[in-house]
Protein backbone atom coordinates (compact mmCIF):
# COMPACT_ATOMS: atom_id res chain seq x y z
CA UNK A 1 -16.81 -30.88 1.12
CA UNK A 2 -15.92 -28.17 -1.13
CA UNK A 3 -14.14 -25.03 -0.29
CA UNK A 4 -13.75 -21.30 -2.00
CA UNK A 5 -11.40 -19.24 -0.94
CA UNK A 6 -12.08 -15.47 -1.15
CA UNK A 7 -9.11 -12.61 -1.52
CA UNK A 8 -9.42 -9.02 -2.17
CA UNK A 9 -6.65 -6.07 -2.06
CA UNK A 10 -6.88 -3.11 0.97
CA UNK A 11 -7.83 -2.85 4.17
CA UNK A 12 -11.83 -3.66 4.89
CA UNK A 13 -11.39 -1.05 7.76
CA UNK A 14 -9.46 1.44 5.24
CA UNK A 15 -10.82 5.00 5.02
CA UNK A 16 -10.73 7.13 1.46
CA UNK A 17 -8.44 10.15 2.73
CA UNK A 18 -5.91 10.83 0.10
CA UNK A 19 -3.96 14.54 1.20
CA UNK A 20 -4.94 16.06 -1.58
CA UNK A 21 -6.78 16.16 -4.94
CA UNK A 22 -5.39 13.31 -7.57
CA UNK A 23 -3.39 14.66 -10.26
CA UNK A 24 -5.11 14.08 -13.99
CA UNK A 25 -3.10 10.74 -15.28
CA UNK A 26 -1.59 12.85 -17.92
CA UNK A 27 1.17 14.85 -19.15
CA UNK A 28 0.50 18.63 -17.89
CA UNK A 29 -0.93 21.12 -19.17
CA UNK A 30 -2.74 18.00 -21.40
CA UNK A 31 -6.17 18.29 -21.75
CA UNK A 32 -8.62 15.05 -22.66
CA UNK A 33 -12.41 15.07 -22.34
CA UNK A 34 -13.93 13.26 -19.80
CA UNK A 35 -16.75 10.29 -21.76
CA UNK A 36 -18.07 9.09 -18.94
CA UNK A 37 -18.34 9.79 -14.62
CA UNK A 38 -20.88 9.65 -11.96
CA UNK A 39 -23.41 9.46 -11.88
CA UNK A 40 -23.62 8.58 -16.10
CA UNK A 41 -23.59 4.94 -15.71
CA UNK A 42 -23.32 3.54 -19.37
CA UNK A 43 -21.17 0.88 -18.53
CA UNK A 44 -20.00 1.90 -15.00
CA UNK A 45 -23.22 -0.10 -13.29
CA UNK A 46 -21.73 -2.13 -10.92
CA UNK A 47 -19.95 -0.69 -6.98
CA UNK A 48 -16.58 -1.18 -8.13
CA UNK A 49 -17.37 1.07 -11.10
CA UNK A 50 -19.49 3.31 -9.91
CA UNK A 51 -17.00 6.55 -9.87
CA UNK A 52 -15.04 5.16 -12.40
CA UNK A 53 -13.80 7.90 -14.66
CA UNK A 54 -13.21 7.41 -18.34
CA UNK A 55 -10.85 9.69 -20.18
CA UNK A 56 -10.66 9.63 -23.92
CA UNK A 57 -7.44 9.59 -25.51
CA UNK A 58 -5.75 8.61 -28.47
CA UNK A 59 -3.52 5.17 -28.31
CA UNK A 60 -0.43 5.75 -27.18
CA UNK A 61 -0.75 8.74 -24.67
CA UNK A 62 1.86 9.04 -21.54
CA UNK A 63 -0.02 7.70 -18.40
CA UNK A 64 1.27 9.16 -15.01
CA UNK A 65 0.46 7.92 -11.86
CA UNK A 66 -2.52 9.92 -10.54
CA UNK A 67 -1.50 9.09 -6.38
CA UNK A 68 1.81 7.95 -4.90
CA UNK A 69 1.27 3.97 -3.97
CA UNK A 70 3.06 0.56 -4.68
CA UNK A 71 2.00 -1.84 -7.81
CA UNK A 72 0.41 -4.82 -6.76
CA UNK A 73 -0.68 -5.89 -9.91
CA UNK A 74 0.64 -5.77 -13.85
CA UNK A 75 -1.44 -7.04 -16.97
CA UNK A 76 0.43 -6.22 -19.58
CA UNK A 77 0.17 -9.03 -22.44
CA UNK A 78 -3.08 -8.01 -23.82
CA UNK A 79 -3.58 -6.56 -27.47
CA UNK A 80 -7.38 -6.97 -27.95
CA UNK A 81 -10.45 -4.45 -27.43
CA UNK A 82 -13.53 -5.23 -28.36
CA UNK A 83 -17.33 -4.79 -27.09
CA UNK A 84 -18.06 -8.40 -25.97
CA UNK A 85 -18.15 -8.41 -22.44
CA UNK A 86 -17.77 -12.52 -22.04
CA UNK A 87 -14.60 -12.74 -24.45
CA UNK A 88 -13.25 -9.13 -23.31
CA UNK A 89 -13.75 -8.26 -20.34
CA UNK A 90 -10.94 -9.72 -18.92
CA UNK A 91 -8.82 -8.79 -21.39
CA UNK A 92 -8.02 -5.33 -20.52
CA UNK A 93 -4.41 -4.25 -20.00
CA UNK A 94 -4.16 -3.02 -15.99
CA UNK A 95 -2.19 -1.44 -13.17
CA UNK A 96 -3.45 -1.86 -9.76
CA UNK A 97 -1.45 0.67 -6.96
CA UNK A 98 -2.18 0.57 -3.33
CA UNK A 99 -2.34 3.99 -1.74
CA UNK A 100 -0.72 4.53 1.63
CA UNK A 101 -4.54 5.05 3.36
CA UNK A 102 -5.26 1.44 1.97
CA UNK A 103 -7.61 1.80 -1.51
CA UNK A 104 -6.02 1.42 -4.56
CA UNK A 105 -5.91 2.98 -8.10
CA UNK A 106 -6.97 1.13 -11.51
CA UNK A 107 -5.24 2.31 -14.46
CA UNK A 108 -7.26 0.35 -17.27
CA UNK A 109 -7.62 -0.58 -21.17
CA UNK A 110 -3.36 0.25 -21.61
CA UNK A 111 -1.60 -0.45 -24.94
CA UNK A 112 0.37 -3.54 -25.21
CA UNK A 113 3.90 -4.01 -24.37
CA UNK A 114 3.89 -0.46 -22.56
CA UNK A 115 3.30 -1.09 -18.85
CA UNK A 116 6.93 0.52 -17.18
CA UNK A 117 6.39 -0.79 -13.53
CA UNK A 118 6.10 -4.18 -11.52
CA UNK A 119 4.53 -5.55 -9.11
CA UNK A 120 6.50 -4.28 -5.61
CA UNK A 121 7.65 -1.07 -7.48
CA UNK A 122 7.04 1.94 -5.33
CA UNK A 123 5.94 4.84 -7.77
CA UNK A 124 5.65 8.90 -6.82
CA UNK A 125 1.93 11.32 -8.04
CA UNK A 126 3.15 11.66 -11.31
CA UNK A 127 5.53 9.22 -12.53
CA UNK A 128 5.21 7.60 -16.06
CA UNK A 129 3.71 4.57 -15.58
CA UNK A 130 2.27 3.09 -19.33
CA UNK A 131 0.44 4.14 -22.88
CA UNK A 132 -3.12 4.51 -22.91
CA UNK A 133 -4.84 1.81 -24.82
CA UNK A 134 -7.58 0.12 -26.08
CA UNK A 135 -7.67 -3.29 -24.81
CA UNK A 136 -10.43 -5.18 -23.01
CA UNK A 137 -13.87 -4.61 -23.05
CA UNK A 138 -13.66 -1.28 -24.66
CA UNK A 139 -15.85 0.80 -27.29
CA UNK A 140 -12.39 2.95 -28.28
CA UNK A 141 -9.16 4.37 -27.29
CA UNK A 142 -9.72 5.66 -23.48
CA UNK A 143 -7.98 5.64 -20.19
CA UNK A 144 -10.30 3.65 -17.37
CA UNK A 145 -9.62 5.36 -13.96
CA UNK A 146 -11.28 4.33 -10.59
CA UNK A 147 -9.83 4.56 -6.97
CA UNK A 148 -11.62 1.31 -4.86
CA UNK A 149 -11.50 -0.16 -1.49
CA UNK A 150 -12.30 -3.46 -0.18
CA UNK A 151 -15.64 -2.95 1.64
CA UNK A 152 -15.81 -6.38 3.65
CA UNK A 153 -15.30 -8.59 0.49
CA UNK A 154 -16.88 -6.33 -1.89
CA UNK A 155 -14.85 -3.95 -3.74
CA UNK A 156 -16.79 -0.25 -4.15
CA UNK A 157 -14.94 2.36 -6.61
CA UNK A 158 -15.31 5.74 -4.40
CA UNK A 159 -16.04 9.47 -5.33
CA UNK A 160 -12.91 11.24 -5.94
CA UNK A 161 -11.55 14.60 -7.08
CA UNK A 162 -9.21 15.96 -9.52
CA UNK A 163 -6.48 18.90 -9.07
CA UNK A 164 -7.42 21.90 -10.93
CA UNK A 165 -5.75 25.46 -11.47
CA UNK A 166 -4.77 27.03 -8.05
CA UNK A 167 -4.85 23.57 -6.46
CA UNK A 168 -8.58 24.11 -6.93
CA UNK A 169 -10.36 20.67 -6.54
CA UNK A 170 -12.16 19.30 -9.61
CA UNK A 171 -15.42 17.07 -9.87
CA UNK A 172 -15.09 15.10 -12.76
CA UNK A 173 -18.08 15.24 -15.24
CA UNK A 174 -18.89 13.53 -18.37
CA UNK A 175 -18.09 15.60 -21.54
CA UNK A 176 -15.76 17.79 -19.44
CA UNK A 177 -12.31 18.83 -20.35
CA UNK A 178 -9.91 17.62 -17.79
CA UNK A 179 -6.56 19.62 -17.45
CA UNK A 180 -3.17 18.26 -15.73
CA UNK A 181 -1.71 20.99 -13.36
């Protein structure tokens, strides 16, 4: 007999209901173009990429936590980028936060050695978390940002929405400008 055991983070009956638009993972009043969001998939093809935002940036920019949550999960020893999905694909630097309404936030592709929180660590919107990066399976220095849930053993990224001037809510767009307020 052979077993497999299956795990994935959040609640299968958890509901996408943050209280209000996510902050930009940036410093404010920085500004980064958006390269790619629903419903461009280039390399966002699969449910738990789907709304997956990519914000270009150069190597090194502060990354702030974009929703209050607590890290579940650090990979921080990575140094490599590259375009080869078998060899780097799993070789992306990441922080995983769960949010209070059970989803969770992926902060992807940071720089080495930069990650400033653990797993346990209970972080507030807008803490300095890491660098951006460009390690994994990555065609140049970007932030990866997606916000999934477990849907019944199947993790789905879902839509989500950005804070703009006035507390306005922002759609993200590919080859927009994204401001942090």
């Amino acid at each position: 007999a052979s077993y497999r055991h299956v795990w994935l983070p959040g609640d299968p009956a958890s509901e996408h209901m943050p209280a209000e638009p996510y902050r930009a993972p940036f410093a404010v009043a920085g500004s980064y173009r958006i390269s790619q969001a629903f419903p461009t998939g280039i390399t966002h093809v699969t449910p738990d990429s789907y709304y997956a935002v990519d914000i270009v940036m150069p190597i090194g920019t502060d990354v702030y936590a974009a929703r209050a949550g607590t890290v579940f999960e650090v990979a921080s020893t990575n140094f490599r980028g590259g375009t080869d999905p078998e060899r780097d694909l799993q070789s992306a630097n990441v922080i995983r936060v769960l949010h209070d309404d059970g989803t969770y936030a992926v902060y992807a592709h940071l720089n080495w050695n930069t990650i400033r929180v653990r797993p346990g660590d209970r972080i507030a919107r807008g803490e300095y978390i890491a660098d951006s990066g460009n390690t994994g399976f990555s065609t140049g220095p970007h932030l990866h940002f997606a916000v999934l849930r477990n849907s019944g053993l199947r993790l789905e990224s879902v839509p989500l929405l950005f804070e703009g001037r006035n507390r306005r809510e922002v759609t993200p767009e590919t080859g927009q400008e994204l401001v942090a307020y």
